[in-house]
N, C-alpha and C. Protein backbone atom coordinates (compact mmCIF):
# COMPACT_ATOMS: atom_id res chain seq x y z
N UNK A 1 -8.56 -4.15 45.60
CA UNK A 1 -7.58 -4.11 44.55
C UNK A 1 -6.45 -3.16 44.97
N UNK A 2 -5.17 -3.28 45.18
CA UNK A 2 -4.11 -2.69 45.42
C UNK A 2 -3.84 -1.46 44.46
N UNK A 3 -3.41 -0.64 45.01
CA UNK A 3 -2.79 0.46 44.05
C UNK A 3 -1.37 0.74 43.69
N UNK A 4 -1.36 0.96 42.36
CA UNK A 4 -0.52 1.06 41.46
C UNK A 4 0.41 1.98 42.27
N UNK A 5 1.69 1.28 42.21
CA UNK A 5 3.20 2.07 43.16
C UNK A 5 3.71 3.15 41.72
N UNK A 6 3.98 4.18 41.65
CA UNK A 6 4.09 4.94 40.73
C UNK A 6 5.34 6.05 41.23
N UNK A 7 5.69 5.43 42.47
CA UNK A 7 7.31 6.25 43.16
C UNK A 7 8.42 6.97 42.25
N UNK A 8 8.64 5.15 41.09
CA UNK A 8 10.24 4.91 40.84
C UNK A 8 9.85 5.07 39.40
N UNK A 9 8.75 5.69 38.86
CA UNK A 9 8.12 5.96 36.80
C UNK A 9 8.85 6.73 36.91
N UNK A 10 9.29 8.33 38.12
CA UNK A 10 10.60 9.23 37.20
C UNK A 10 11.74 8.82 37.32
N UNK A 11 12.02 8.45 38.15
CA UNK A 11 13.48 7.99 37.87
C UNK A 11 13.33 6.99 36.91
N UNK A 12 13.24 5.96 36.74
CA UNK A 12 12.97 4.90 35.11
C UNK A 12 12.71 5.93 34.34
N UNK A 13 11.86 7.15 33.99
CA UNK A 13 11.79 7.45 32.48
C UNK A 13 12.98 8.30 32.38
N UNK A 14 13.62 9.18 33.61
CA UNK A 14 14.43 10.03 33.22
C UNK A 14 15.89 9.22 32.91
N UNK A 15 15.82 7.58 33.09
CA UNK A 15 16.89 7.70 33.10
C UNK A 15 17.28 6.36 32.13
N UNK A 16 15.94 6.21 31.40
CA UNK A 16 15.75 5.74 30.12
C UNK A 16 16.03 6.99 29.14
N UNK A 17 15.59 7.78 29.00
CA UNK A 17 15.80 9.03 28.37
C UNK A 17 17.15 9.26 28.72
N UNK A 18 17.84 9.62 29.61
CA UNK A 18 19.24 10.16 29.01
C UNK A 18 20.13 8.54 28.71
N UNK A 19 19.33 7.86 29.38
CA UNK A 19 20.24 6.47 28.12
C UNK A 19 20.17 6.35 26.80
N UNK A 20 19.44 6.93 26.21
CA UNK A 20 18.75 6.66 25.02
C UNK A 20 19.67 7.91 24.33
N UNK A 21 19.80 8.86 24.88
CA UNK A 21 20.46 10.55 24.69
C UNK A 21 22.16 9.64 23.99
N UNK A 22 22.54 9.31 25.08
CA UNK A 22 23.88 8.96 24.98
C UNK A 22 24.46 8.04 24.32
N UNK A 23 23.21 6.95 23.97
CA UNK A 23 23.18 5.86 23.26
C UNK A 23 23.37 7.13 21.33
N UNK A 24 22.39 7.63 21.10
CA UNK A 24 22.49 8.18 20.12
C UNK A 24 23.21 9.33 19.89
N UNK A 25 23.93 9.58 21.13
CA UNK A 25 25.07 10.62 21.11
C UNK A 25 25.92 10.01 20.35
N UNK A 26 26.65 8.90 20.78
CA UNK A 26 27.69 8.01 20.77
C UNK A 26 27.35 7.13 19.33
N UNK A 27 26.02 7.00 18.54
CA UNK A 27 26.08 6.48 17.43
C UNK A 27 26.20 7.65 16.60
N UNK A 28 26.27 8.70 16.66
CA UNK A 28 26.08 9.93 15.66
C UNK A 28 27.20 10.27 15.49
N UNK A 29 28.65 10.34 16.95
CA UNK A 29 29.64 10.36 16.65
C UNK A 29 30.71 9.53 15.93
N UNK A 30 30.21 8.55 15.47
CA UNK A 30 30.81 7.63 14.91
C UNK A 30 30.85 7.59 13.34
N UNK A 31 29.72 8.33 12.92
CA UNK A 31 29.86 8.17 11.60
C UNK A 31 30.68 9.25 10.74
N UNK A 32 31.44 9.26 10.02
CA UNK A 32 32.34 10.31 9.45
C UNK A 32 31.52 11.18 8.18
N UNK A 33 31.85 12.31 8.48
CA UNK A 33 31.17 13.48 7.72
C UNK A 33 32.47 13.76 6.82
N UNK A 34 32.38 14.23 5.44
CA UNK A 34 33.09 14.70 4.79
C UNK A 34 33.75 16.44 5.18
N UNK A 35 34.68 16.79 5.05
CA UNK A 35 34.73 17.96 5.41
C UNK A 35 34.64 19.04 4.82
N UNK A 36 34.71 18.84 3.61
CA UNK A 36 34.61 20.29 2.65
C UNK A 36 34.04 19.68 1.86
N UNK A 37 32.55 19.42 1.27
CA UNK A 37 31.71 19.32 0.15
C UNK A 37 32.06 19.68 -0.91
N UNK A 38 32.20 19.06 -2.37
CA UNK A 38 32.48 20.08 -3.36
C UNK A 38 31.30 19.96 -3.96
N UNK A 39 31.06 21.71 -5.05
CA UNK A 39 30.03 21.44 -5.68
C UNK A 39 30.17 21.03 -6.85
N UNK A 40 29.49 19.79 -7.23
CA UNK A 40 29.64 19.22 -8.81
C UNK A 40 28.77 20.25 -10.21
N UNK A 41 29.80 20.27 -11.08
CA UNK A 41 28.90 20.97 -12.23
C UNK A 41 27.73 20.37 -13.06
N UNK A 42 27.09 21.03 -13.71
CA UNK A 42 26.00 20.10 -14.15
C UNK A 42 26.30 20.23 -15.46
N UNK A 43 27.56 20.77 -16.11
CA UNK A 43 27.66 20.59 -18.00
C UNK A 43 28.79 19.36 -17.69
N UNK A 44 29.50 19.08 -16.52
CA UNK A 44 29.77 17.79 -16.70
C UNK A 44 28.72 16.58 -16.91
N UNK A 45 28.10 16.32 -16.63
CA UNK A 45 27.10 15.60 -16.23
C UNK A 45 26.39 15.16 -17.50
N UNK A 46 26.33 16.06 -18.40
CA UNK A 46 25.39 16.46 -19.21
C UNK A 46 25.30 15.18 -20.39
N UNK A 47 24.40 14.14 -20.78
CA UNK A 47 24.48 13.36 -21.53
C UNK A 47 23.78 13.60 -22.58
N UNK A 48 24.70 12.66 -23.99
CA UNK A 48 24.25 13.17 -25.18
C UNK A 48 22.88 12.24 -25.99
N UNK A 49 21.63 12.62 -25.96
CA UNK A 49 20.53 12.25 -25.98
C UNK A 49 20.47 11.83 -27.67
N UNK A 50 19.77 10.75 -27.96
CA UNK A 50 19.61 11.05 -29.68
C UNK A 50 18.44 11.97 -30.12
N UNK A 51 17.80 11.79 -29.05
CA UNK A 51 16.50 13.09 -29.71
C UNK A 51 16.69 14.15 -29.16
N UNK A 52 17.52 14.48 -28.86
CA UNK A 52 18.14 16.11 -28.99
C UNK A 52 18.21 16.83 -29.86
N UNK A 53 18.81 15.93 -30.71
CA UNK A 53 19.15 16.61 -32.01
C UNK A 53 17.94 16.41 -33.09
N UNK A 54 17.06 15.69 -32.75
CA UNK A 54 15.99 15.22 -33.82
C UNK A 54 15.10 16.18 -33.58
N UNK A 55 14.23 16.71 -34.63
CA UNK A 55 12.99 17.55 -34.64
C UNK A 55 11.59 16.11 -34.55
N UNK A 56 10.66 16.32 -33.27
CA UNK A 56 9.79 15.49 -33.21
C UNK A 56 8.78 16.41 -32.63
N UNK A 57 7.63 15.60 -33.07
CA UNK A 57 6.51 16.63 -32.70
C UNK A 57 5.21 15.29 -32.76
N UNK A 58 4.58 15.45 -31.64
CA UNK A 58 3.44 15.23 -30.95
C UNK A 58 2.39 15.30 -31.26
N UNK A 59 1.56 14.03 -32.52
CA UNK A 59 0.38 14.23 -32.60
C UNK A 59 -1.05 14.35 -31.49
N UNK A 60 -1.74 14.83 -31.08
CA UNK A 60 -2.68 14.59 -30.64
C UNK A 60 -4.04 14.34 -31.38
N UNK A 61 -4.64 13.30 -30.71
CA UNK A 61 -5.74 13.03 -31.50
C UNK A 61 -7.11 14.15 -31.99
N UNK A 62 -7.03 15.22 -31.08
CA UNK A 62 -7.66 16.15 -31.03
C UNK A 62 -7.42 17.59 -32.27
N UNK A 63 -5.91 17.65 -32.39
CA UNK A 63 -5.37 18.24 -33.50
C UNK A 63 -5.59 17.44 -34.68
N UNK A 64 -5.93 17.01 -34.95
CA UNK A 64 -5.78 15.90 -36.36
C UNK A 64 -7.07 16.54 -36.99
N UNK A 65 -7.12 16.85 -38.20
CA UNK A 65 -8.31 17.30 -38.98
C UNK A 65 -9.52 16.14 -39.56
N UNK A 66 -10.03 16.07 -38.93
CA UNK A 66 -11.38 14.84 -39.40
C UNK A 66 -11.44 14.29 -40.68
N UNK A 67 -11.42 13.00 -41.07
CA UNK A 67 -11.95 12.27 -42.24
C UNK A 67 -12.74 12.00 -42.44
């Protein structure tokens, strides 16, 4: 049985690897980043709920006084 030629595995991986480097160099530079973030407030945001204003309260079956 012949043996496995294993010469030219570094050059192929090293040079799969920096293809792969440059490949995702070159997709990362492409996408546009905003430049100054702003921070949004959160009392803008803020929506007006109807049970906010309602008093509600939570029977549990365990609180309930026996019949």
């Amino acid at each position: 049985m012949p043996q496995l030629d294993t010469s030219t595995w570094f050059i192929t991986i090293m040079s799969s690897t920096i293809t792969l480097f440059v490949l995702m160099q070159l997709k990362i530079s492409m996408l546009n980043f905003p430049l100054s973030p702003s921070i949004k407030s959160t009392e803008l945001m803020k929506t007006d709920n109807p049970w906010e204003s309602k008093w509600t309260k939570i029977y549990s079956p365990l609180s309930l006084l026996p019949q």
